[in-house]
N, C-alpha and C. Protein backbone atom coordinates (compact mmCIF):
# COMPACT_ATOMS: atom_id res chain seq x y z
N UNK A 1 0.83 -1.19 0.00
CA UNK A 1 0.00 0.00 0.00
C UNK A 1 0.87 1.25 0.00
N UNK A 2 2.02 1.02 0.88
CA UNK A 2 2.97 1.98 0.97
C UNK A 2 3.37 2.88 -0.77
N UNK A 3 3.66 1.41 -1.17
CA UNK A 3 4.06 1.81 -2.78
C UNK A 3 2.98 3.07 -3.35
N UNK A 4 1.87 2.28 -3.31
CA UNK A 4 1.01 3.12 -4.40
C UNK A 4 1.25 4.24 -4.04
N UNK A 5 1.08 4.68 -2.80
CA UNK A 5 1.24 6.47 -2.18
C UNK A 5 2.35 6.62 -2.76
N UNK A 6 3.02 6.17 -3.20
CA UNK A 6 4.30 7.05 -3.58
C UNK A 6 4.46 6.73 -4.95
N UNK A 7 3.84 6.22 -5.82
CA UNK A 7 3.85 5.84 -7.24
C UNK A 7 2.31 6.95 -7.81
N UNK A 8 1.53 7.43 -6.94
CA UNK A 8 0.67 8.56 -6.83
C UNK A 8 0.96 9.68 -6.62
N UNK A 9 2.08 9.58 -5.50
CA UNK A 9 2.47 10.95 -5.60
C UNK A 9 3.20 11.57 -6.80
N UNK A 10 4.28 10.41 -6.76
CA UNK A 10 4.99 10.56 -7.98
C UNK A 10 4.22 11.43 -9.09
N UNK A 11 3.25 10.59 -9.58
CA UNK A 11 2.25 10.55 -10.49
C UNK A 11 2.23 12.60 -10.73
N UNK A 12 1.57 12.50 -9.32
CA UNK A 12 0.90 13.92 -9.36
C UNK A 12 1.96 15.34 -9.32
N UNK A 13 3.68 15.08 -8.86
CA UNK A 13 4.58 15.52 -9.16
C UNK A 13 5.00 15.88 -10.37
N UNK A 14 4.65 15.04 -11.19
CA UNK A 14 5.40 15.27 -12.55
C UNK A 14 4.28 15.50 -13.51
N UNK A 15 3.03 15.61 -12.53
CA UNK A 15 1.94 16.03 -13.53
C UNK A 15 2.20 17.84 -12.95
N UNK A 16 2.14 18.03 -12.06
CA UNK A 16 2.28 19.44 -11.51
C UNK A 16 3.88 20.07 -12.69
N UNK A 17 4.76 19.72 -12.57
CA UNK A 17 6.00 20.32 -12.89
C UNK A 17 5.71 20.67 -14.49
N UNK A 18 4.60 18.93 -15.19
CA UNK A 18 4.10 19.47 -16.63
C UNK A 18 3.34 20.46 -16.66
N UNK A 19 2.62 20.99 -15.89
CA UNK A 19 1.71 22.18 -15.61
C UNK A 19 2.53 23.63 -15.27
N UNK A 20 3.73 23.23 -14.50
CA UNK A 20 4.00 24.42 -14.62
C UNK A 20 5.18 24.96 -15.77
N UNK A 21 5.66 23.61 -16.16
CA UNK A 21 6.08 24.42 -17.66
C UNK A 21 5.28 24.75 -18.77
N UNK A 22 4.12 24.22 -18.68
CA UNK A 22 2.98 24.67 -19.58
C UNK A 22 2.63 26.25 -19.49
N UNK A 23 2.53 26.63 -17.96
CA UNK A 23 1.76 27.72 -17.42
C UNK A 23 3.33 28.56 -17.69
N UNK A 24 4.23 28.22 -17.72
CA UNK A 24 5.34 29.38 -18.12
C UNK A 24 5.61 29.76 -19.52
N UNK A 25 4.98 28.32 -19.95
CA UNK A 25 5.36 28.66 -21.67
C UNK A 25 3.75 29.48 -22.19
N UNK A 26 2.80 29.44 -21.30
CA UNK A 26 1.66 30.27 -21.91
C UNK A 26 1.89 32.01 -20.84
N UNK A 27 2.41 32.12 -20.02
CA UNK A 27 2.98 33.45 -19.75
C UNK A 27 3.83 34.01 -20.57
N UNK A 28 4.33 33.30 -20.91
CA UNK A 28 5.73 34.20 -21.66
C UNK A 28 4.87 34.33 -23.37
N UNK A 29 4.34 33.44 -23.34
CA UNK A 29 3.56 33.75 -24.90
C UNK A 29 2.68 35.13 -24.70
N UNK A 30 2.08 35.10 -23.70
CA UNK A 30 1.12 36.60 -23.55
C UNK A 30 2.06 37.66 -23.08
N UNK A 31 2.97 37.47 -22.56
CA UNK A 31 3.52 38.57 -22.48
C UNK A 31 4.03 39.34 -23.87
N UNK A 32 5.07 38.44 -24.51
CA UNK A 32 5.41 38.35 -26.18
C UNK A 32 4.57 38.93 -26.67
N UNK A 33 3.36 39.25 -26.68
CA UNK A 33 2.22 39.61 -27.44
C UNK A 33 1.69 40.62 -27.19
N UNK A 34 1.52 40.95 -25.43
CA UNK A 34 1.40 42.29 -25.32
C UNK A 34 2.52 42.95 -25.43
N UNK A 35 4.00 43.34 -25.16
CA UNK A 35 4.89 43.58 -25.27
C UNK A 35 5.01 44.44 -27.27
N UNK A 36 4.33 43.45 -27.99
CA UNK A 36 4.52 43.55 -29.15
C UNK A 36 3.73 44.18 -29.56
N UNK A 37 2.17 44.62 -28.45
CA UNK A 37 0.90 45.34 -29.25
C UNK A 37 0.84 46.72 -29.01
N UNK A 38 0.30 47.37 -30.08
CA UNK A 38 0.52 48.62 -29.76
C UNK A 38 -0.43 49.30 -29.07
N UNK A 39 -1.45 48.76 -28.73
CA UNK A 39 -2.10 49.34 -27.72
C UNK A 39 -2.73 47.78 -26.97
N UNK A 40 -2.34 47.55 -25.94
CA UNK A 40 -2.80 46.16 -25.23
C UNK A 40 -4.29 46.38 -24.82
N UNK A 41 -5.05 45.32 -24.95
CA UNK A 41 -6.31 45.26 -24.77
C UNK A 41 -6.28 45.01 -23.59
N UNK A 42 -7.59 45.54 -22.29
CA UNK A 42 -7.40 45.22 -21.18
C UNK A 42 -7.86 43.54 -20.85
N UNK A 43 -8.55 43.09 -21.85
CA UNK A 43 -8.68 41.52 -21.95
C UNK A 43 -7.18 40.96 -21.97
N UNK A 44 -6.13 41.25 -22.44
CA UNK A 44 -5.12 40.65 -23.17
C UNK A 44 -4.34 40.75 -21.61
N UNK A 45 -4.68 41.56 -21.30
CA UNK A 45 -3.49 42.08 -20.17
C UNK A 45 -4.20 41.55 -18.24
N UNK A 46 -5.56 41.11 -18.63
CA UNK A 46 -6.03 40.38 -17.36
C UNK A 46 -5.87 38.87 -17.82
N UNK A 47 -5.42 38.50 -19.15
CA UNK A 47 -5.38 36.75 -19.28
C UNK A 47 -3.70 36.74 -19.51
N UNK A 48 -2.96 38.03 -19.36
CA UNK A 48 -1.65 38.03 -18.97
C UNK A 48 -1.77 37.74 -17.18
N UNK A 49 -2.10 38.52 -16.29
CA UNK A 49 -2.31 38.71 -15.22
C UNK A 49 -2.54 37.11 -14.63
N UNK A 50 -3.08 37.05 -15.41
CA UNK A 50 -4.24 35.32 -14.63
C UNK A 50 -3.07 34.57 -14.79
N UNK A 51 -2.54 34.17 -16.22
CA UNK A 51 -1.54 33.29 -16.67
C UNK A 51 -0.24 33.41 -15.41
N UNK A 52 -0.15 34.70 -15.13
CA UNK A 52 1.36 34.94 -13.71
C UNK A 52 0.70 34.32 -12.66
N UNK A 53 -0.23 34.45 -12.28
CA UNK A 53 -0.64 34.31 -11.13
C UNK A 53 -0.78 32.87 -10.66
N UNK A 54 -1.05 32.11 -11.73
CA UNK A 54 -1.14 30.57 -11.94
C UNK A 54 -0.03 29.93 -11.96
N UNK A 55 1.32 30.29 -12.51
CA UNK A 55 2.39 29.73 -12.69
C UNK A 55 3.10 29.97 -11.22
N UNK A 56 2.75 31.34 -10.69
CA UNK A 56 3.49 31.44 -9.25
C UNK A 56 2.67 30.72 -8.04
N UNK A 57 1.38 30.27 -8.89
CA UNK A 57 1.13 29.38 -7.83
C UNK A 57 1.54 28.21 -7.79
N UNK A 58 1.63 27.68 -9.02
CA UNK A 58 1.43 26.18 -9.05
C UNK A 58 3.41 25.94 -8.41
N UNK A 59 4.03 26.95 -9.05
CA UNK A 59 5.70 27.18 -8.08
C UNK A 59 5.54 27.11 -6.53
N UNK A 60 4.71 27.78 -5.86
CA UNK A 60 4.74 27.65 -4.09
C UNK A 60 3.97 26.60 -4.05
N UNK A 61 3.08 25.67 -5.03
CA UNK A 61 2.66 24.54 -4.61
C UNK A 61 3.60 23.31 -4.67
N UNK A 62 4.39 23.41 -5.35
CA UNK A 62 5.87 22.64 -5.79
C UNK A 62 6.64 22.79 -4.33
N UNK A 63 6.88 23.94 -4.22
CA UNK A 63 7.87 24.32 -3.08
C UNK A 63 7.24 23.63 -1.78
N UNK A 64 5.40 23.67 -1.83
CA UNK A 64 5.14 23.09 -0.26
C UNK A 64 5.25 21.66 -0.62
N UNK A 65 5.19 21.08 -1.47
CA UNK A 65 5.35 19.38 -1.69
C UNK A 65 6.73 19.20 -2.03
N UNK A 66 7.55 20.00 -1.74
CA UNK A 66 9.52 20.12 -1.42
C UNK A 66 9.61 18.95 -2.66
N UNK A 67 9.27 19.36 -4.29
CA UNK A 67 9.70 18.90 -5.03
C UNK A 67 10.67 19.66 -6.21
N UNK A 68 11.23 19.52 -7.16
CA UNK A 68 12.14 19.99 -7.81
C UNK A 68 12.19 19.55 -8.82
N UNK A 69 12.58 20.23 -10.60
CA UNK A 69 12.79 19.38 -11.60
C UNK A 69 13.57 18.64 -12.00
N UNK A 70 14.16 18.83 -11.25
CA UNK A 70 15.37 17.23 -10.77
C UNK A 70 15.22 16.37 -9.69
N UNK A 71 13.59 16.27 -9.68
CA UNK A 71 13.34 15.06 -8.63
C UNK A 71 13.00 13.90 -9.21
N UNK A 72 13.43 12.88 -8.75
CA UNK A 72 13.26 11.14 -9.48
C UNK A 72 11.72 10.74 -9.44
């Protein structure tokens, strides 16, 4: 039983770390975009907002489950 908890956690580790390189590679895309527009839409710039806010979370949720992208 021991195993599974930790072949679950596992699981949910490396599903989190895929999430947060997802959530960095869709920040940096909206940023790229507003950065590039000449007048930013305030839509563009609250689904910039949302996109930061998600990636720095899902980072202090990493940090409280003391995992790393160099964890096995």
């Amino acid at each position: 039983m021991l195993t599974t908890k930790r072949s679950k956690k596992k699981a949910m580790d490396q599903r989190l770390l895929a999430d947060i390189k997802r959530m960095k590679s869709e920040w940096e895309t909206l940023e790229n975009i507003m950065e590039h527009s000449i007048e930013p839409s305030e839509e563009g710039l609250l689904d910039l907002s949302v996109a930061k806010a998600k990636y720095f979370y899902l980072l202090r949720e990493a940090r409280h489950r003391n995992i790393t992208a160099f964890s096995k």
